[in-house]
PDB file of N, CA and C in Angstrom:
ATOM      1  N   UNK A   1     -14.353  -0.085  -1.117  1.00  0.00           N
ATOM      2  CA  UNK A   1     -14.296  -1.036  -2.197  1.00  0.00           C
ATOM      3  C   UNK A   1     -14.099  -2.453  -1.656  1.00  0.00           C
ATOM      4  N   UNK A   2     -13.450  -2.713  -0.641  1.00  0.00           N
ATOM      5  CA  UNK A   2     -13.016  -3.989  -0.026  1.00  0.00           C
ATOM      6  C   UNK A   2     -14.273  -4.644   0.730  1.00  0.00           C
ATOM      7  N   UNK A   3     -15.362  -3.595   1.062  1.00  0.00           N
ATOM      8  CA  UNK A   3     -16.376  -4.180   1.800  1.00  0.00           C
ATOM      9  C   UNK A   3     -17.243  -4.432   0.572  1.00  0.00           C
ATOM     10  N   UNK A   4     -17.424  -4.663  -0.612  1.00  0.00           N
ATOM     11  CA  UNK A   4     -18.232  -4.481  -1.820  1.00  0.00           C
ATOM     12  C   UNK A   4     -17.499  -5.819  -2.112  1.00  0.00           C
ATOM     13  N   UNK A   5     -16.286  -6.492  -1.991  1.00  0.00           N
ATOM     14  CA  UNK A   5     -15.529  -7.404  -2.521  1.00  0.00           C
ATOM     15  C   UNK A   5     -15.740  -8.444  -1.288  1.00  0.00           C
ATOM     16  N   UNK A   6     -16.013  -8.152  -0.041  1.00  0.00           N
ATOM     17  CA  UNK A   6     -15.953  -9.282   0.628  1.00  0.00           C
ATOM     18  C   UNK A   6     -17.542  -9.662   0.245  1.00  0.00           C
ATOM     19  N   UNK A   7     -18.215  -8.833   0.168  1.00  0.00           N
ATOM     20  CA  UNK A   7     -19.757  -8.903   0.479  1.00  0.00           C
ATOM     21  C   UNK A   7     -20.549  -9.932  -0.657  1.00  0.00           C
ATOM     22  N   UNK A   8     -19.396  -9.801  -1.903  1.00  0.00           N
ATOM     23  CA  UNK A   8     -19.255 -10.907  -2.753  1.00  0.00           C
ATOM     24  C   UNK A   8     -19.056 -12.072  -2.892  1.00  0.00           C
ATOM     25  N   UNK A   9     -18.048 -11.824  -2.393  1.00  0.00           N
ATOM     26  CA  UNK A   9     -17.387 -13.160  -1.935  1.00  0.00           C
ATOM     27  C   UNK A   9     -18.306 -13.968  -1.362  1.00  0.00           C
ATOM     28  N   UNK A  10     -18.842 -13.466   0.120  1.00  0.00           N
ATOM     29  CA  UNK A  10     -19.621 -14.261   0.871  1.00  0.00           C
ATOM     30  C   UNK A  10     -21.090 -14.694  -0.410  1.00  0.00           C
ATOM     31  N   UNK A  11     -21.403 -13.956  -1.143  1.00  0.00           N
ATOM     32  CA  UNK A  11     -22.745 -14.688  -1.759  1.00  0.00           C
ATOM     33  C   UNK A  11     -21.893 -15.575  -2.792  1.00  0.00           C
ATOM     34  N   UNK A  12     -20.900 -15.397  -3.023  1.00  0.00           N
ATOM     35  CA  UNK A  12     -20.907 -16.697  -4.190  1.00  0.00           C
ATOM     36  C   UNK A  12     -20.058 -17.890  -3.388  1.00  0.00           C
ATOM     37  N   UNK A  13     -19.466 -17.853  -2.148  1.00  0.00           N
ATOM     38  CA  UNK A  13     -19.641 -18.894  -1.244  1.00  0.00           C
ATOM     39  C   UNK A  13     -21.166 -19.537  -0.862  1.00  0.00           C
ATOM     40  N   UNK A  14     -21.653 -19.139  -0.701  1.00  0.00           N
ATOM     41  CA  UNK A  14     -23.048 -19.617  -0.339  1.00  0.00           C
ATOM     42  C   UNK A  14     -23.176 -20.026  -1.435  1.00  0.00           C
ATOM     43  N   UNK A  15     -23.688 -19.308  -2.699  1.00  0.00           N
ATOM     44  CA  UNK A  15     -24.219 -20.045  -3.924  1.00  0.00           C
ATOM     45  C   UNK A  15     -23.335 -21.150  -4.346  1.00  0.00           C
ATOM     46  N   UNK A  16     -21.950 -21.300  -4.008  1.00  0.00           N
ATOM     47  CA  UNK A  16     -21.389 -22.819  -4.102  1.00  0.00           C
ATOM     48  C   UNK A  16     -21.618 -23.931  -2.714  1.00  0.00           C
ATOM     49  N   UNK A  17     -22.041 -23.302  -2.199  1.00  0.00           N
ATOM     50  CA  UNK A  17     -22.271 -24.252  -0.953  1.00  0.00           C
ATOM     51  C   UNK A  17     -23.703 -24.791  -1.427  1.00  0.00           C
ATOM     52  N   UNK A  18     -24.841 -24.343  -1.747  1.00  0.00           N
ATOM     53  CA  UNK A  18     -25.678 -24.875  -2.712  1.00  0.00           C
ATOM     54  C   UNK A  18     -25.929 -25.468  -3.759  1.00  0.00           C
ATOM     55  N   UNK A  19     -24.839 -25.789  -4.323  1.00  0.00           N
ATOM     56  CA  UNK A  19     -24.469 -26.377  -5.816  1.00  0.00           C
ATOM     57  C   UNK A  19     -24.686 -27.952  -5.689  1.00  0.00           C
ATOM     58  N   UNK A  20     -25.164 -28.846  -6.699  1.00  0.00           N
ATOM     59  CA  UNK A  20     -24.526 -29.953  -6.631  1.00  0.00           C
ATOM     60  C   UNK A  20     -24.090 -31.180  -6.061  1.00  0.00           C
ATOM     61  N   UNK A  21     -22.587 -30.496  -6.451  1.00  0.00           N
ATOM     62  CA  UNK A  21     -21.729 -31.365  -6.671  1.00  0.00           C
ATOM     63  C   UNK A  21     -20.727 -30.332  -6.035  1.00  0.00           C
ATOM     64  N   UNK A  22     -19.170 -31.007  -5.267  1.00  0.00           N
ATOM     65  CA  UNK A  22     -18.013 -30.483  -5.131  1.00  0.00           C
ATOM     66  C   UNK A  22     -17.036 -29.750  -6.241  1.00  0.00           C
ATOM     67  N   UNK A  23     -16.968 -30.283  -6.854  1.00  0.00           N
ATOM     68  CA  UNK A  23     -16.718 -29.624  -8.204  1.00  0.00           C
ATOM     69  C   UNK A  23     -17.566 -28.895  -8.901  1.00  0.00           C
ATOM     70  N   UNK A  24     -19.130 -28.565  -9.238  1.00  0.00           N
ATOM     71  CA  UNK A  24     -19.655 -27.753  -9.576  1.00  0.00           C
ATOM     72  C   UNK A  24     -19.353 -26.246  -8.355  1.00  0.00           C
ATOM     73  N   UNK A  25     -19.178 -26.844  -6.913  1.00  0.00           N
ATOM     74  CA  UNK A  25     -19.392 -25.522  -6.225  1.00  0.00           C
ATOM     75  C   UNK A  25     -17.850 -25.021  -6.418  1.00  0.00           C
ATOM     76  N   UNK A  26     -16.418 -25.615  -6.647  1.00  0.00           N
ATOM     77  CA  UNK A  26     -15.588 -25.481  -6.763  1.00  0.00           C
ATOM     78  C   UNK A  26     -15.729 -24.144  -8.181  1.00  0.00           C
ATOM     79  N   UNK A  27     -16.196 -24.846  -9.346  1.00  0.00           N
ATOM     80  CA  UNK A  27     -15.906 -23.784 -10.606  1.00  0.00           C
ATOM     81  C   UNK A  27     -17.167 -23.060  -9.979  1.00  0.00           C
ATOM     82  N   UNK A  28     -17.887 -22.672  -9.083  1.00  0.00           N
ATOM     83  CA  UNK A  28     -18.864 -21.726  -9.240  1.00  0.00           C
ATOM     84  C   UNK A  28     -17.851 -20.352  -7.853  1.00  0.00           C
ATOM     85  N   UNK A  29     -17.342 -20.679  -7.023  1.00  0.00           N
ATOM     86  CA  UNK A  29     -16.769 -20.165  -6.720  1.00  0.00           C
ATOM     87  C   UNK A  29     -15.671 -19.099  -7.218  1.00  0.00           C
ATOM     88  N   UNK A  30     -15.032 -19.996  -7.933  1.00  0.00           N
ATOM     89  CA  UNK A  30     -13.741 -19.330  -8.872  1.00  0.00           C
ATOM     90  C   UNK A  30     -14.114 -18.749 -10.118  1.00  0.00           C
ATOM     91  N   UNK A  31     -14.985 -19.506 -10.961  1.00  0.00           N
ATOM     92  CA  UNK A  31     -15.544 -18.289 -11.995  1.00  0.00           C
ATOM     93  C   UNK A  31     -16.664 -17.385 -11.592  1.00  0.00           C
ATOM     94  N   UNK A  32     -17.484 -17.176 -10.452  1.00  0.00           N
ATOM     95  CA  UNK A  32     -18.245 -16.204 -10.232  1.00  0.00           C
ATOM     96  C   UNK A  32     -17.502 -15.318  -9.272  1.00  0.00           C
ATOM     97  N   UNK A  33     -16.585 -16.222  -8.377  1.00  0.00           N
ATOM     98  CA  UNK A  33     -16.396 -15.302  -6.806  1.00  0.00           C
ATOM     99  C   UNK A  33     -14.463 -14.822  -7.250  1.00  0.00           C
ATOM    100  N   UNK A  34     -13.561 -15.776  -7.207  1.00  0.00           N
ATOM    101  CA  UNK A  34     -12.400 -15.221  -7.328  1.00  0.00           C
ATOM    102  C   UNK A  34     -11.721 -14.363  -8.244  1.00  0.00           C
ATOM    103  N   UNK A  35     -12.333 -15.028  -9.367  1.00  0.00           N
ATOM    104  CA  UNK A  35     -11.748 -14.111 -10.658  1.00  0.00           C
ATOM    105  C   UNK A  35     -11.928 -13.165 -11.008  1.00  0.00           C
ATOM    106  N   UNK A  36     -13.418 -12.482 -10.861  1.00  0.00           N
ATOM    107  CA  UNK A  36     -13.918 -11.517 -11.065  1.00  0.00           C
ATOM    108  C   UNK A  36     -13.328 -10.647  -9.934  1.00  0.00           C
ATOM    109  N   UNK A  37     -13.852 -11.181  -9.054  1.00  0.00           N
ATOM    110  CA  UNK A  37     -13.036 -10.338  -7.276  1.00  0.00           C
ATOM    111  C   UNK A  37     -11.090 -10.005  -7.574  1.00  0.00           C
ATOM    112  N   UNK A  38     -10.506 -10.901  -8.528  1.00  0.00           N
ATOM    113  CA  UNK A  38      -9.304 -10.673  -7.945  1.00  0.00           C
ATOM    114  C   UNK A  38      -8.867  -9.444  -9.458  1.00  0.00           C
ATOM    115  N   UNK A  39      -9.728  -9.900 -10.503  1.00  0.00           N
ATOM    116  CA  UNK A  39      -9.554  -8.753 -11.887  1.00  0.00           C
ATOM    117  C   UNK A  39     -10.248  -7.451 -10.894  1.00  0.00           C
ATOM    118  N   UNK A  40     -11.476  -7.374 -10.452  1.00  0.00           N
ATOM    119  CA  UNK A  40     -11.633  -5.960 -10.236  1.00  0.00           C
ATOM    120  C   UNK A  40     -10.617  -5.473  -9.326  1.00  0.00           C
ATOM    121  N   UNK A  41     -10.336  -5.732  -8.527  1.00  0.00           N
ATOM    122  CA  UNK A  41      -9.572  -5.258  -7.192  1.00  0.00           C
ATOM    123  C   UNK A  41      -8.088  -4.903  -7.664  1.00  0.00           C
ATOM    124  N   UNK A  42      -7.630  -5.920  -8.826  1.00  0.00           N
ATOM    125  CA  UNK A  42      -6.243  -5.443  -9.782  1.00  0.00           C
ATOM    126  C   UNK A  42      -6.874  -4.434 -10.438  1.00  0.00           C
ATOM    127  N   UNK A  43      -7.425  -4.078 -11.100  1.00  0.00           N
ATOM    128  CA  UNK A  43      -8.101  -2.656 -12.019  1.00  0.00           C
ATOM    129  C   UNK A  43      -8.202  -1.552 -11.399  1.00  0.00           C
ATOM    130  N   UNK A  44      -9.059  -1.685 -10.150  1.00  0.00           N
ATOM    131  CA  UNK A  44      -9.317  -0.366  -9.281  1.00  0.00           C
ATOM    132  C   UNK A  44      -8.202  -0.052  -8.321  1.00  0.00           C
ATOM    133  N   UNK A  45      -7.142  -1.045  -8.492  1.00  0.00           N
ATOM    134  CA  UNK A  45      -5.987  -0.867  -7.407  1.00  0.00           C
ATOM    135  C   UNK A  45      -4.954  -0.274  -8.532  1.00  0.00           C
ATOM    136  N   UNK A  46      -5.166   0.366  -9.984  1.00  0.00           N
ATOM    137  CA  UNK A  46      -4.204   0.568 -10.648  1.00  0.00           C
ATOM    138  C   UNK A  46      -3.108   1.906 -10.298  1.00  0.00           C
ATOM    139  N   UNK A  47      -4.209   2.860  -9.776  1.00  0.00           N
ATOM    140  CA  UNK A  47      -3.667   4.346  -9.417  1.00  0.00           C
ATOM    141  C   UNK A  47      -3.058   4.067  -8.163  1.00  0.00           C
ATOM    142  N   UNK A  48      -3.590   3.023  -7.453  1.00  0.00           N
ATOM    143  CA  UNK A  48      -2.440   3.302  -5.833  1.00  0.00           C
ATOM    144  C   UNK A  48      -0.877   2.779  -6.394  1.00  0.00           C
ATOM    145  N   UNK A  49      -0.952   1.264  -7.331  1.00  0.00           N
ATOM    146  CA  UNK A  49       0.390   1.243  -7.366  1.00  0.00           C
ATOM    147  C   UNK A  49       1.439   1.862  -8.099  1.00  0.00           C
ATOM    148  N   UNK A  50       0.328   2.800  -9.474  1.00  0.00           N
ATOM    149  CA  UNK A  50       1.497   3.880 -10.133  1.00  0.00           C
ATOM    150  C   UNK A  50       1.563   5.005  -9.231  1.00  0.00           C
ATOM    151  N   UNK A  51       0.779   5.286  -7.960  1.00  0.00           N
ATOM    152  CA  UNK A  51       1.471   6.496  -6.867  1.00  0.00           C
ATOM    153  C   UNK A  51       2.563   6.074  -6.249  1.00  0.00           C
ATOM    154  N   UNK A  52       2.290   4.598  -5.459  1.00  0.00           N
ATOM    155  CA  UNK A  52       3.458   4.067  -4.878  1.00  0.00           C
ATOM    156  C   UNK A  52       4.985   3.709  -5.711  1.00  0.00           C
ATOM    157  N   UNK A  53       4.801   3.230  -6.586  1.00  0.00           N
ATOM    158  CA  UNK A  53       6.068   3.517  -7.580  1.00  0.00           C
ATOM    159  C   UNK A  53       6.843   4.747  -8.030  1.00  0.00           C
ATOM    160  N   UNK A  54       5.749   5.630  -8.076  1.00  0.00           N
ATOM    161  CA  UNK A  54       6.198   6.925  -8.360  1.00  0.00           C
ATOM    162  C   UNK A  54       6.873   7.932  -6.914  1.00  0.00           C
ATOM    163  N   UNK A  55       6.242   7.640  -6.080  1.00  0.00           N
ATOM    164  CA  UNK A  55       6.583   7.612  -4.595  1.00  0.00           C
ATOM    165  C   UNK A  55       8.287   6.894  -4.529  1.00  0.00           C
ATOM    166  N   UNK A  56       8.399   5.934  -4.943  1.00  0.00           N
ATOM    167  CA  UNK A  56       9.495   5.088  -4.354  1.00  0.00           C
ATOM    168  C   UNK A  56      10.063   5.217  -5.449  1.00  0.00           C
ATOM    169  N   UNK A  57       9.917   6.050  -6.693  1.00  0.00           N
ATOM    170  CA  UNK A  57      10.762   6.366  -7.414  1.00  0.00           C
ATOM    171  C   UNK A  57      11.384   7.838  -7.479  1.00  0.00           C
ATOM    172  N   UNK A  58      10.672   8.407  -6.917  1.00  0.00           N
ATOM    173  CA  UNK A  58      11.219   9.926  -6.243  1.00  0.00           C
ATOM    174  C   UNK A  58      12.063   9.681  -4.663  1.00  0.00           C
ATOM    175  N   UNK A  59      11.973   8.643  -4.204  1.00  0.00           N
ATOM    176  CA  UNK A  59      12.729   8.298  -3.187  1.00  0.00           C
ATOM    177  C   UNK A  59      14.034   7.958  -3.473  1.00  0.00           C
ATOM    178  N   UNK A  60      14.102   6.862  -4.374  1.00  0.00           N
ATOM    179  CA  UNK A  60      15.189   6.468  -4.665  1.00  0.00           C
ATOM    180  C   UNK A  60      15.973   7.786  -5.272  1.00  0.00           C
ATOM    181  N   UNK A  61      15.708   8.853  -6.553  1.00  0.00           N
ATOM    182  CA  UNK A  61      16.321  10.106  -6.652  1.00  0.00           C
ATOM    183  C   UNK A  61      16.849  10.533  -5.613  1.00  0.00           C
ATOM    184  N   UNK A  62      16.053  11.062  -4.397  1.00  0.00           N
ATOM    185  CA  UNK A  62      16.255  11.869  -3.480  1.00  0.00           C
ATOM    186  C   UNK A  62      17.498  11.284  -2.974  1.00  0.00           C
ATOM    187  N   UNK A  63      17.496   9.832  -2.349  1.00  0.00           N
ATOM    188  CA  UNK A  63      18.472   9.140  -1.540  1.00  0.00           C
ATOM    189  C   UNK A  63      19.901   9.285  -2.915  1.00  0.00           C
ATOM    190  N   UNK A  64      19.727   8.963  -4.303  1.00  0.00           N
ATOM    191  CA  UNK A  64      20.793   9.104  -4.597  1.00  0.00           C
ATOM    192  C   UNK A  64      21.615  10.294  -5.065  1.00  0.00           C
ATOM    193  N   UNK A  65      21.311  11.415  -5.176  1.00  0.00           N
ATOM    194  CA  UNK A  65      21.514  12.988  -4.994  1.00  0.00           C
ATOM    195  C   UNK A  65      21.934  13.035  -3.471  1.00  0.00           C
ATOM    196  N   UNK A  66      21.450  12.801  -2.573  1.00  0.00           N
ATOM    197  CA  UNK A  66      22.130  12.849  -0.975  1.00  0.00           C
ATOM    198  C   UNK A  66      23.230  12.342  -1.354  1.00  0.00           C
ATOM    199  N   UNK A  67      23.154  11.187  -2.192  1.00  0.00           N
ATOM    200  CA  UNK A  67      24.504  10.183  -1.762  1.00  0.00           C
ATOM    201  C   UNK A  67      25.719  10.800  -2.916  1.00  0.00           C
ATOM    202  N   UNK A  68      25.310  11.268  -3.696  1.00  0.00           N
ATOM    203  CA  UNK A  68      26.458  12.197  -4.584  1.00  0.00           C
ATOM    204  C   UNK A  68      26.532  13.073  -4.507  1.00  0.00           C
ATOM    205  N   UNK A  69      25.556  13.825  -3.691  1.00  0.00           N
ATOM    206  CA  UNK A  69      25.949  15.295  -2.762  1.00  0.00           C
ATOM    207  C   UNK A  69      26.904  15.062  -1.650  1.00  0.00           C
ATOM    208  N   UNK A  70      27.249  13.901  -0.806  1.00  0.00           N
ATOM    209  CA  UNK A  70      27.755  13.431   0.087  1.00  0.00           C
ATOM    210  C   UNK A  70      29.068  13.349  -0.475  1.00  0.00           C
ATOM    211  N   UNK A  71      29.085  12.284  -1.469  1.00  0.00           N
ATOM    212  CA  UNK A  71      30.544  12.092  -2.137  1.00  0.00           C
ATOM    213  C   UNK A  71      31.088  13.232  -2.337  1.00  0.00           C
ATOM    214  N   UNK A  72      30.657  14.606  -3.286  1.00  0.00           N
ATOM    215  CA  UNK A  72      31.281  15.156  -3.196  1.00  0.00           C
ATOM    216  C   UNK A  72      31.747  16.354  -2.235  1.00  0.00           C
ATOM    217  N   UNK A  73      31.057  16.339  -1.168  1.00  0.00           N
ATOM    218  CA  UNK A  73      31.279  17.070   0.204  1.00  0.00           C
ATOM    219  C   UNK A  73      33.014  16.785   0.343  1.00  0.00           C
ATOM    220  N   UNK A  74      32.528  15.481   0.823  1.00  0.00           N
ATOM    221  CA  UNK A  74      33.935  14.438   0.803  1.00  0.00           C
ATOM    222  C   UNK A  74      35.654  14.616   0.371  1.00  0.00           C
ATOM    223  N   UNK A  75      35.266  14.651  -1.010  1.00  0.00           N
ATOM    224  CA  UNK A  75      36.446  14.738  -2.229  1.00  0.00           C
ATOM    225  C   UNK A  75      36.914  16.404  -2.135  1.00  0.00           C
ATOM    226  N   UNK A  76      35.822  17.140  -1.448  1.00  0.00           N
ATOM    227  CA  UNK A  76      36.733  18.702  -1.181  1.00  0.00           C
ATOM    228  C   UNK A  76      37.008  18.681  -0.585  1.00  0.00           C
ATOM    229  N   UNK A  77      37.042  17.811   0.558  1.00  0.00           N
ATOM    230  CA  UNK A  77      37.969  17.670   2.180  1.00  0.00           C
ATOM    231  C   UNK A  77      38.737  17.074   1.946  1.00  0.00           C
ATOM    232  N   UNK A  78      39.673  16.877   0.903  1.00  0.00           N
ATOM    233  CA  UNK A  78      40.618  16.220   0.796  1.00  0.00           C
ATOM    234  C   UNK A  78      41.942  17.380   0.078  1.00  0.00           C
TER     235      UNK A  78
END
């Protein structure tokens, strides 16, 4: 997917490097090349970051069950 997004990129650099004016190649960049590039790549990146959350939210469980399994190891050695 990232080689489909650069490969973009590079043609709507060029097609603003052809433009104009500095400011025409400026908005031809950002409304053809960034925005679109940075909405798809947030959309198709939706499932990695609800795995990784879900990941680092089963982590955090795990670590805090150790840590109140620990405590009470503890409190019977006393």
């Amino acid at each position: 997917m990232y080689i489909i997004a650069i490969g973009w990129l590079y043609v709507t650099v060029l097609m603003a490097l052809t433009e104009s004016s500095v400011v025409a190649g400026i908005l031809s960049l950002s409304f053809y090349g960034l925005l679109p590039t940075a909405l798809l790549l947030w959309i198709f990146g939706g499932p990695t970051r609800r795995r990784r959350a879900a990941r680092m939210a089963s982590k955090a469980s795990d670590t805090s069950s150790q840590t109140s399994a620990g405590v009470d190891d503890h409190s019977q050695d006393r």
